[in-house]
Protein backbone atom coordinates (compact mmCIF):
# COMPACT_ATOMS: atom_id res chain seq x y z
CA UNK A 1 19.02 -11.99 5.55
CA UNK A 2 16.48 -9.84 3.67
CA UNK A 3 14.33 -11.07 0.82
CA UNK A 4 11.49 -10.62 -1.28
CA UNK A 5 7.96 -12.63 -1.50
CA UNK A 6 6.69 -12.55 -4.83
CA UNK A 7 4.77 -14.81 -7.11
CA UNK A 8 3.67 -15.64 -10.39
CA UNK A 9 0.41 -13.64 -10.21
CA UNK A 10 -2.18 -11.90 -7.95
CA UNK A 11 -4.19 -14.19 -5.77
CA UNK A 12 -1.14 -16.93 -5.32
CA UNK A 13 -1.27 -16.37 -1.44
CA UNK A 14 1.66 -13.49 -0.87
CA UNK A 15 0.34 -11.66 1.98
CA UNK A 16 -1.02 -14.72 4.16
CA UNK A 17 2.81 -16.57 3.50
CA UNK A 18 4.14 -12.98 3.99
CA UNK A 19 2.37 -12.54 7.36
CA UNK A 20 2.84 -16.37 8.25
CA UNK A 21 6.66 -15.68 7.92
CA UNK A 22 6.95 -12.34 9.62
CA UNK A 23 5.26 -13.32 12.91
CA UNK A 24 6.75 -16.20 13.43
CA UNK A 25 10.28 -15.01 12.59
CA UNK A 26 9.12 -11.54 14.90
CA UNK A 27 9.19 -14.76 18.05
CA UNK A 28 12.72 -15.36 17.57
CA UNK A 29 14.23 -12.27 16.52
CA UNK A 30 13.56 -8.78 15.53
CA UNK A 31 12.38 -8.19 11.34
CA UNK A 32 10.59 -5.52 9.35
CA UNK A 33 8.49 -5.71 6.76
CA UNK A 34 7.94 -3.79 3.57
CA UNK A 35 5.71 -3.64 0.49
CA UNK A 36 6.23 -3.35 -2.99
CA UNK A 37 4.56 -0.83 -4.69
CA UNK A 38 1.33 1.97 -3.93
CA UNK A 39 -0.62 -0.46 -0.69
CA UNK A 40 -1.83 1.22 2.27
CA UNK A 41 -4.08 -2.21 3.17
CA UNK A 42 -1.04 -4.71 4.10
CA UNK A 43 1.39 -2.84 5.49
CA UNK A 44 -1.52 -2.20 8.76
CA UNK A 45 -0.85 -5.85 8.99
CA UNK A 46 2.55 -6.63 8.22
CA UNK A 47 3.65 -4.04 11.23
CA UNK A 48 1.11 -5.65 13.42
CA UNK A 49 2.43 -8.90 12.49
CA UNK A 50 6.39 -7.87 13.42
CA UNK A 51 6.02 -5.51 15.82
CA UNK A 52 7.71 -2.86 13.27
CA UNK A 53 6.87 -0.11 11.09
CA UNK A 54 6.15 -0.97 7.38
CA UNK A 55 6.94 1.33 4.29
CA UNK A 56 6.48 1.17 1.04
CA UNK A 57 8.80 0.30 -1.61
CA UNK A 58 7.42 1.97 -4.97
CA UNK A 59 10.18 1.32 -8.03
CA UNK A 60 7.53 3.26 -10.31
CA UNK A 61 7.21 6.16 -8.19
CA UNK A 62 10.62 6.35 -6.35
CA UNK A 63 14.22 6.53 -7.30
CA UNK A 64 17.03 4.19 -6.67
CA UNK A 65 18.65 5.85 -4.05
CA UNK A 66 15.05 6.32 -1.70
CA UNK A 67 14.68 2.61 -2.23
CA UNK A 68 17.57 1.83 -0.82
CA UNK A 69 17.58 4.71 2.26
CA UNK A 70 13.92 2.71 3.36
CA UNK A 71 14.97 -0.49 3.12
CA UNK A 72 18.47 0.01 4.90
CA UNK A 73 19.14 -0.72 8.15
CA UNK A 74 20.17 -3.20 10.46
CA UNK A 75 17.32 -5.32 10.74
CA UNK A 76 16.76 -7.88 8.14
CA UNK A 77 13.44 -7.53 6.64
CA UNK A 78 10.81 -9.06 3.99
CA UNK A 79 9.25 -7.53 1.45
CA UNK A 80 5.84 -8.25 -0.14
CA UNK A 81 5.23 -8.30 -4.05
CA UNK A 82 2.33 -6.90 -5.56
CA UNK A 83 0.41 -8.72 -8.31
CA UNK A 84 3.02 -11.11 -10.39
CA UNK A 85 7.18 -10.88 -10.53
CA UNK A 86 7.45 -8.98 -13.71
CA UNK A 87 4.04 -7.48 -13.86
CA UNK A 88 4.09 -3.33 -13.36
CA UNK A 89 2.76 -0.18 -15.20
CA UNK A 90 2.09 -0.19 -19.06
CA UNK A 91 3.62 0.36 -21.17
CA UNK A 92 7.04 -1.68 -20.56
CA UNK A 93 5.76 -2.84 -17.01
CA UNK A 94 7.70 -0.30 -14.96
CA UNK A 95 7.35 -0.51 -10.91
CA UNK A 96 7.20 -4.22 -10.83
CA UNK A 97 8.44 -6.58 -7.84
CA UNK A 98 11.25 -7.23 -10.10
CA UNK A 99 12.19 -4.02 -10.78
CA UNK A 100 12.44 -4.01 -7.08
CA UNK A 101 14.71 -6.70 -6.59
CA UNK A 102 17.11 -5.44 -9.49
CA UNK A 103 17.01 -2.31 -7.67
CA UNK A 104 18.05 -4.46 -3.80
CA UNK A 105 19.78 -7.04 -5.46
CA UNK A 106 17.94 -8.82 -3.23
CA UNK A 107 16.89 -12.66 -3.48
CA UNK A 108 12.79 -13.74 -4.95
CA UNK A 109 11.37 -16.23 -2.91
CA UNK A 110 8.66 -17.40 -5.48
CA UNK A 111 5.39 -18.11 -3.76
CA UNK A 112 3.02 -20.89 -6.34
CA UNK A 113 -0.08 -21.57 -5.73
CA UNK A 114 -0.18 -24.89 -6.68
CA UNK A 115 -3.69 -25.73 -6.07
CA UNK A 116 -4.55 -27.17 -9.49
CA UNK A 117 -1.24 -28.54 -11.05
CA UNK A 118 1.15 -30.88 -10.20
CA UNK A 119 3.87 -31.92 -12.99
CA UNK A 120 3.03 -28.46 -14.47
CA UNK A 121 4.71 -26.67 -11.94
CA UNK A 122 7.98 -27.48 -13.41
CA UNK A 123 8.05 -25.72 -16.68
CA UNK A 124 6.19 -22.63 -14.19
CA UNK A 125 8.94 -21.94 -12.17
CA UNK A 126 12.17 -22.49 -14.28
CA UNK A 127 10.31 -20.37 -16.71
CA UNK A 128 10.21 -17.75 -14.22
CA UNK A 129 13.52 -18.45 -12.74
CA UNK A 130 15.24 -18.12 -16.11
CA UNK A 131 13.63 -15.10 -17.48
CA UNK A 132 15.62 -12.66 -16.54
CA UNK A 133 19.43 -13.25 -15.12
CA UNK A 134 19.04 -10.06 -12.75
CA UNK A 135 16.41 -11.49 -11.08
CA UNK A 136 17.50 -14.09 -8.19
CA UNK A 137 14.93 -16.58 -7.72
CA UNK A 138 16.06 -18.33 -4.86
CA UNK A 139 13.45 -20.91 -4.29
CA UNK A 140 9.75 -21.36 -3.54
CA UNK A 141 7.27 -21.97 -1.47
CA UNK A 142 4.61 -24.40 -2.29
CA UNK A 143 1.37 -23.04 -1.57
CA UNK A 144 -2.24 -24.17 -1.26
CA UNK A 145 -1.25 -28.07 -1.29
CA UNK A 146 -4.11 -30.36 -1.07
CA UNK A 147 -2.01 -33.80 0.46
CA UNK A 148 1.09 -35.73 1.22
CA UNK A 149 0.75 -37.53 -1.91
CA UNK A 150 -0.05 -33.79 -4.14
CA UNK A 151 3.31 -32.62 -2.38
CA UNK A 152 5.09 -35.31 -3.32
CA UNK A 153 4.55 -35.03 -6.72
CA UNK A 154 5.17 -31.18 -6.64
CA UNK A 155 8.57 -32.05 -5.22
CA UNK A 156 9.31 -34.56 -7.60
CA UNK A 157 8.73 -32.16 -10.41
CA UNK A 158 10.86 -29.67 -8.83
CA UNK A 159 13.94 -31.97 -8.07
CA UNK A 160 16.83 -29.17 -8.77
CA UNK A 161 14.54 -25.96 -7.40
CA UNK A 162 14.91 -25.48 -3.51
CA UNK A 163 11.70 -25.70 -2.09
CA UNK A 164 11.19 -23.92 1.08
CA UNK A 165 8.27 -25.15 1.73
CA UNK A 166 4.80 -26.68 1.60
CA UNK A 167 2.00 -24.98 3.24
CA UNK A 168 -1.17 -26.92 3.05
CA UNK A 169 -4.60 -25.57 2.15
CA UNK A 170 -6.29 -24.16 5.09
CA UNK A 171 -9.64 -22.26 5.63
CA UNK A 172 -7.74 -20.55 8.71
CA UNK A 173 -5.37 -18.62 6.18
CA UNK A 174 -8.67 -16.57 4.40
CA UNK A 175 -9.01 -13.15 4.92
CA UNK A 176 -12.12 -11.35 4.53
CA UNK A 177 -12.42 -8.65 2.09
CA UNK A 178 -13.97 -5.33 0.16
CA UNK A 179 -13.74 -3.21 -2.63
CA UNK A 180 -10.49 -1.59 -1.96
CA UNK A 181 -8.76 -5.00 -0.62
CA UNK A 182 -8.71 -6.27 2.66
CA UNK A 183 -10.69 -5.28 5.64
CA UNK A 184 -7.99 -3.01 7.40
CA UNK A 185 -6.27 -4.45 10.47
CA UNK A 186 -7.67 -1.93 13.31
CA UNK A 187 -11.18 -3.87 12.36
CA UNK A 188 -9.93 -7.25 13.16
CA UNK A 189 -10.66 -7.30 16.61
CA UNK A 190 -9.01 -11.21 16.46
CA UNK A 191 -6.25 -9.65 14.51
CA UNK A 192 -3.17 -10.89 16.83
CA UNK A 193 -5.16 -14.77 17.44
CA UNK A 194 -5.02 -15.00 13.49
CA UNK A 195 -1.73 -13.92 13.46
CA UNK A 196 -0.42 -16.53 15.83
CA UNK A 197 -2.67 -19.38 13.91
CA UNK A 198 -1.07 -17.80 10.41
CA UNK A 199 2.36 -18.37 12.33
CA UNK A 200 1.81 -21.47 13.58
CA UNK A 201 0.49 -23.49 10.41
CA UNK A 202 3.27 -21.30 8.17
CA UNK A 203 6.16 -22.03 10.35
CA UNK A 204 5.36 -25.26 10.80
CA UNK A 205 5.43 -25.79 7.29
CA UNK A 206 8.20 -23.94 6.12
CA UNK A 207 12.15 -23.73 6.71
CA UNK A 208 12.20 -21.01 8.83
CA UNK A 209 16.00 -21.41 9.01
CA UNK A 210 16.72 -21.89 5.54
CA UNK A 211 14.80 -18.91 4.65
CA UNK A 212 16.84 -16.90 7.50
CA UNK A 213 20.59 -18.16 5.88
CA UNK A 214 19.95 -16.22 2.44
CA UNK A 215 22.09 -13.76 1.54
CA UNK A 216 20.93 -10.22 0.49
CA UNK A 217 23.24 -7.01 -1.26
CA UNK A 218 24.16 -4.64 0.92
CA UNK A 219 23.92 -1.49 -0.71
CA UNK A 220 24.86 1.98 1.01
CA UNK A 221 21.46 3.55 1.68
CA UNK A 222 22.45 7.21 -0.24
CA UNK A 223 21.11 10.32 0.15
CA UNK A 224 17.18 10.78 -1.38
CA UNK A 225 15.88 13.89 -1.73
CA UNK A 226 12.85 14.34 0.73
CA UNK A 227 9.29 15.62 0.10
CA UNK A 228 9.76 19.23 2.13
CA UNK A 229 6.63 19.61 4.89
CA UNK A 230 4.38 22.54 3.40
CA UNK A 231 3.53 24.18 7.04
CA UNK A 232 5.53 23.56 10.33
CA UNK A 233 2.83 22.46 12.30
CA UNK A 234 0.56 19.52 10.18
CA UNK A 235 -2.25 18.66 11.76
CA UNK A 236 -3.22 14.74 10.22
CA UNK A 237 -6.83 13.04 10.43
CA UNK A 238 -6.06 9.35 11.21
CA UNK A 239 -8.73 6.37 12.19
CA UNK A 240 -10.98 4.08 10.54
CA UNK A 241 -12.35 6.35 7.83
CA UNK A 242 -8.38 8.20 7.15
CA UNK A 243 -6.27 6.00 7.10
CA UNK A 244 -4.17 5.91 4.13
CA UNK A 245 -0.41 7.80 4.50
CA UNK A 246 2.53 6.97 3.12
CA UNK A 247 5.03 6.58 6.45
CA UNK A 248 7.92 7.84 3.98
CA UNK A 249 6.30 11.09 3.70
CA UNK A 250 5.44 11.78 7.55
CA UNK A 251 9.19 10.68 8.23
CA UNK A 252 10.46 13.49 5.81
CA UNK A 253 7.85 15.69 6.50
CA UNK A 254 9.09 15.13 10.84
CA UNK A 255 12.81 15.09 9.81
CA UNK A 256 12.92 18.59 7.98
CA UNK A 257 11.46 19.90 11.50
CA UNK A 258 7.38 19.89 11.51
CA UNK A 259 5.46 19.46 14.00
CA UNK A 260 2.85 16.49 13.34
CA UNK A 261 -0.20 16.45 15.54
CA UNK A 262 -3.14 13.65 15.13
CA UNK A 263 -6.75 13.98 15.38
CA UNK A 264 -10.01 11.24 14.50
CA UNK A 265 -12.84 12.66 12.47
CA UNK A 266 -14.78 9.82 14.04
CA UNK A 267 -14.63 10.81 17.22
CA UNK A 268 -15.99 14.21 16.43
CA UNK A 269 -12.58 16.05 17.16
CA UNK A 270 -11.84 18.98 15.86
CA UNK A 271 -8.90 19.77 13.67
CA UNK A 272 -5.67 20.93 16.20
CA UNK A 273 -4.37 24.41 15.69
CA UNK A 274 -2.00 24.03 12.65
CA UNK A 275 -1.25 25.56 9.65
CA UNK A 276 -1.91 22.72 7.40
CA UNK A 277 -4.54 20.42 7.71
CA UNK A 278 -3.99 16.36 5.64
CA UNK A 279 -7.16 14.27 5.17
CA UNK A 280 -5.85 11.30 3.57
CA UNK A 281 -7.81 8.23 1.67
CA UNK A 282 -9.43 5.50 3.86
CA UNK A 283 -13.02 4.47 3.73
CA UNK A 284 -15.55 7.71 4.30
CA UNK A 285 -18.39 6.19 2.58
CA UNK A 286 -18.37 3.49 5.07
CA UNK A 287 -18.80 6.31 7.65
CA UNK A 288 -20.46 8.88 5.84
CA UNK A 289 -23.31 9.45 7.96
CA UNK A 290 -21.36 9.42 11.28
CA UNK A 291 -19.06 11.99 9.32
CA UNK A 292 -21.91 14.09 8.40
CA UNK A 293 -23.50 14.19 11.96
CA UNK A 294 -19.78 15.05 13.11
CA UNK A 295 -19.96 18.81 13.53
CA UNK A 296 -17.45 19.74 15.41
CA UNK A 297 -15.06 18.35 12.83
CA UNK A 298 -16.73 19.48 10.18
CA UNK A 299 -16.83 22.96 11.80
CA UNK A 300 -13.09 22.77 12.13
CA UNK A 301 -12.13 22.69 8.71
CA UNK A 302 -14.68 25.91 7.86
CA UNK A 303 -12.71 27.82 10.59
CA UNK A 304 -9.11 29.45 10.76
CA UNK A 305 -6.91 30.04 8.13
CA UNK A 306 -4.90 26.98 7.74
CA UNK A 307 -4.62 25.09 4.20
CA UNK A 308 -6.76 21.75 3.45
CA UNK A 309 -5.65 19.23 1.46
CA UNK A 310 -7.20 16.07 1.14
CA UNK A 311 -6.38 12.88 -0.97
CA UNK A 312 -8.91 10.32 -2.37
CA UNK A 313 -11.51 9.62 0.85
CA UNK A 314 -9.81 12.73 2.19
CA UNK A 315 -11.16 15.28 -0.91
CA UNK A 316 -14.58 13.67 -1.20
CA UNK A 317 -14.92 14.96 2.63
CA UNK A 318 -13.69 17.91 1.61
CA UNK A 319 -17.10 18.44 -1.03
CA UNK A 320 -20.70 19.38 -0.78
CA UNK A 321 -22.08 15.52 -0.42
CA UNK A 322 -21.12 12.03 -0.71
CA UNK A 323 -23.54 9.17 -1.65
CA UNK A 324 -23.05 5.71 0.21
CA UNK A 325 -23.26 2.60 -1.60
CA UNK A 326 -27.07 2.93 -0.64
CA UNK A 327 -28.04 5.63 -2.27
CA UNK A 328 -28.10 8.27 0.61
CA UNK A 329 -26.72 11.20 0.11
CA UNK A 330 -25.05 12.94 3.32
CA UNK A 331 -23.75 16.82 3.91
CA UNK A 332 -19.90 16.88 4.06
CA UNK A 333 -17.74 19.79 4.83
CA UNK A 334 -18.91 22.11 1.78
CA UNK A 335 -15.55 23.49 1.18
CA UNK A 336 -15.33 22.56 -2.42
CA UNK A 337 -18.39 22.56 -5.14
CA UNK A 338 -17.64 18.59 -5.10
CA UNK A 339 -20.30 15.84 -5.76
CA UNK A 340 -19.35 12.18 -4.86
CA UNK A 341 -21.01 9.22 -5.23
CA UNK A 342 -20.40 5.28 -4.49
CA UNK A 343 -24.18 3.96 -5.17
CA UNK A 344 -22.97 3.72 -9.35
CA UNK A 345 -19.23 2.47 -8.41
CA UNK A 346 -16.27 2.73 -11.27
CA UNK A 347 -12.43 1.19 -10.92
CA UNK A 348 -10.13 4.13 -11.34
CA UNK A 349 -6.35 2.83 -11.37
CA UNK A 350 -3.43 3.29 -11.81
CA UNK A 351 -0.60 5.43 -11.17
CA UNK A 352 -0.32 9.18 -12.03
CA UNK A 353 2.19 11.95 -13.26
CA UNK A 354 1.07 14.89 -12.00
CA UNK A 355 1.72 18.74 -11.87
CA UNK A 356 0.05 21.23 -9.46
CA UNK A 357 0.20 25.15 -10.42
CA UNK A 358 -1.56 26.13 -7.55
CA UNK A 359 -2.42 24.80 -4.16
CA UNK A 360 -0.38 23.87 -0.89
CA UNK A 361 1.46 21.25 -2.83
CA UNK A 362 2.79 23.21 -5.95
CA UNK A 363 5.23 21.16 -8.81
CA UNK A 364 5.69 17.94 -10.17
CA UNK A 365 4.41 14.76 -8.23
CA UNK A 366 4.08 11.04 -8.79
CA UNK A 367 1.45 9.40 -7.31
CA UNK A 368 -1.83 6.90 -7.64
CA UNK A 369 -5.01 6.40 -8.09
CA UNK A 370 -7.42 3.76 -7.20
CA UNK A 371 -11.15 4.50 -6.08
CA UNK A 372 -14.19 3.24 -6.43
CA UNK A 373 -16.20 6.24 -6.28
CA UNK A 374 -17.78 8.42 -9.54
CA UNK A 375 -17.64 12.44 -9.41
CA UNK A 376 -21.30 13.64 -9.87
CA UNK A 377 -19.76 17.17 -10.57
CA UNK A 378 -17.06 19.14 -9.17
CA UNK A 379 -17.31 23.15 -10.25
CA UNK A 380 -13.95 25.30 -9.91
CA UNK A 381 -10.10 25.43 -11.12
CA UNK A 382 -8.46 22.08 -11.07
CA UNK A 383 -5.62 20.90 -8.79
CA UNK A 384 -3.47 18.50 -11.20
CA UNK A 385 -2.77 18.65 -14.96
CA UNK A 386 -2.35 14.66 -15.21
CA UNK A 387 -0.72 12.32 -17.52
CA UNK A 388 -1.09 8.21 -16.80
CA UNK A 389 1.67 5.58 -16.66
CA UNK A 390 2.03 5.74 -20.23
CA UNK A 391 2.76 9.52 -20.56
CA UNK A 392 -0.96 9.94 -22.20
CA UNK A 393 -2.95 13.18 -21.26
CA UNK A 394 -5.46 12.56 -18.58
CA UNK A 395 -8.30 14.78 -17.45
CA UNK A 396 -7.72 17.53 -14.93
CA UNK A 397 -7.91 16.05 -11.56
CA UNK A 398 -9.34 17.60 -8.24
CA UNK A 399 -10.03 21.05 -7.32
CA UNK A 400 -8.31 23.51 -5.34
CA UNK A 401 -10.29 27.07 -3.82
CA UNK A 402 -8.38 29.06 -2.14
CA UNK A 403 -7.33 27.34 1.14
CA UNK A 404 -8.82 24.18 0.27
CA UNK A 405 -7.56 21.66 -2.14
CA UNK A 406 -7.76 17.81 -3.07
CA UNK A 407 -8.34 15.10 -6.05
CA UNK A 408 -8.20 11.55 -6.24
CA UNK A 409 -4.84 11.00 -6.44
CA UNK A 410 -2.51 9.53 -3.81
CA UNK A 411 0.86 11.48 -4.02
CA UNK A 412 3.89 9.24 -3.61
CA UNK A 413 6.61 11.35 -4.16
CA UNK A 414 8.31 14.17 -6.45
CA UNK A 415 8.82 13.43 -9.83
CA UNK A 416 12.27 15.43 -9.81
């Protein structure tokens, strides 16, 4: 049993049905969970729902034979879809859920938010269910049902679809939110209580069992090529303000031999003796002035010889000052000529071909992006050449000066 929520579009209810599912399955027997596609928000909350690690499952950004190494194994587990079934990058929609379940051959479990329709959800789901013969829809689960009598119309529209369930509307299944998503699990301090009420109403409301009887592909899980660690020892900021890595990458990174130590910029510490130093995304701006009053962390990464790289949150640490939301400007580490700022915010998204001449991550990478925050200026030689989904020719992204290096971009994996 291993299969894949998905739905018709963003905002149908994925991740509470996905996290309904998962913990109450995780009380019976063990499951893992995965997500479709570049998330470092829900997977925090899918392993604290099972009890297991959660990676990510990227059909833009990884190859056939890594999808199937990560999802192997002998545990059955559930993936979560990100926006709609067949939605992905432009221009042909690469990277979508579907893509992802071609890739499996792994059954769709098609979650509707069926708030506002009744007959109407008829000519819905067979439409999606007959688009595209690859695709397995197996069945659906009603979501966001407003009555006895609204589900019994729903049902009667869906006479030859297997329903899996009904799960009625419920105040208790809301999740408070910000700019980048979801408020991350570690600052849930009820996180496990809304877990067991998400399990509760969910499992009560759905065939658990039914569910548990499909039938997924076994495929073998091949032999990917991994991302090579670029130091032995790798010294990795991770709490509140850094916390967005890709597990894939610390797995290769630990199984070609490097050491990985951990340290939290929010607790002041200072950087561990290592010979590469990873600030990855998260939420800095939330903790800027904390961060700024930090010295000796700050002090850390102006000392020694090891190579800096930060990502998104990570690089913006990394320059001269970063603006909150408020206007306030605060001192970060000064290692790059790097002015950020979140009190004029701009979406950047979407995913990223990218090539690095120089740096501690040299060649061709795929990767993301998707920030909030504007560059006031950044001075110096570029990290990335960059290209979007497309192919089209994107701005130079990031900077890189001499040991020190980062941009905007999330890396995902090589491009070849």
């Amino acid at each position: 049993m291993s299969f894949i929520i998905a739905a018709p579009s963003s905002g149908s209810g994925k991740t509470m049905i996905t996290l309904g599912l998962l913990r109450a399955i995780s009380r019976t027997q063990p499951i893992r969970a995965a997500k479709s596609g570049p998330d470092y928000i829900d997977p925090r909350f899918h392993e604290a729902a099972c009890g297991h690690p959660c990676v990510n499952l990227d059909a833009w950004a990884m190859r056939p034979e890594r999808l199937c190494a990560l999802a192997a194994g002998p545990t059955p587990m559930i993936v979560e879809g990100a926006m709609g079934l067949f939605d992905g990058a432009p221009p042909d929609g690469k990277g979508a859920t579907a893509d992802l379940a071609r890739i499996l051959g792994w059954p769709v479990v098609l979650v509707v938010d069926a708030g506002k329709m009744a007959g109407s959800v008829a000519p819905l789901v067979h439409g999606f269910a007959a688009h595209d013969a690859d695709v397995n829809i197996a069945g659906v689960i009603l979501n966001n049902v407003g009555s006895v009598r609204h589900e019994t119309m729903l049902r009667r529209a869906l006479q030859d679809i297997t329903i899996f369930g009904a799960v009625r509307r419920d105040a208790a299944l809301q999740q408070p939110s910000r700019h980048l998503g979801l408020l991350q699990a570690q600052e849930r301090p009820d996180l496990d209580a809304f877990l067991d009420q998400a399990a509760d109403l969910i499992g009560d409301q759905v065939d658990l069992a039914q569910l548990l009887a499909l039938e997924a592909r076994t495929h073998e899980p091949g032999n990917p090529r991994r991302i090579s660690p670029p130091a032995q020892r790798i010294a990795v900021a991770q709490d509140a303000a850094f916390a967005f890595t890709y597990p894939h990458m610390l797995a290769d990174w630990h199984h070609a031999g490097a050491e990985i130590t951990f340290f939290s910029p929010l607790a002041d510490q200072a950087a561990p003796a290592a010979d590469f130093i990873f600030l990855p995304g998260g939420y800095p701006e939330l903790h800027a002035g904390r961060l700024a009053g930090n010295q000796t962390f700050l002090r850390s990464l102006g000392t020694g010889a090891a190579q800096i790289y930060g990502e998104c949150g990570g690089y913006m640490c990394l320059g001269q000052t970063l603006t909150d939301a408020d206007g306030q400007h605060h001192a970060m580490a000064g290692l790059l000529a790097l002015h950020t700022s979140f009190a004029a915010r701009k979406l950047h998204l979407g995913y990223r071909e990218l090539h690095a001449a120089a740096g501690p991550l040299p060649g061709p990478w795929l990767g993301h992006e998707f920030h909030y925050a504007t560059t006031i200026s950044a001075r110096g030689t570029p990290l990335f050449q960059a290209r979007d989904a497309a192919g089209d020719i994107l701005p130079d992204m990031g900077l890189v000066d001499g040991r020190v290096a980062g941009s905007f971009a999330h890396i995902i994996d090589r491009a070849r």
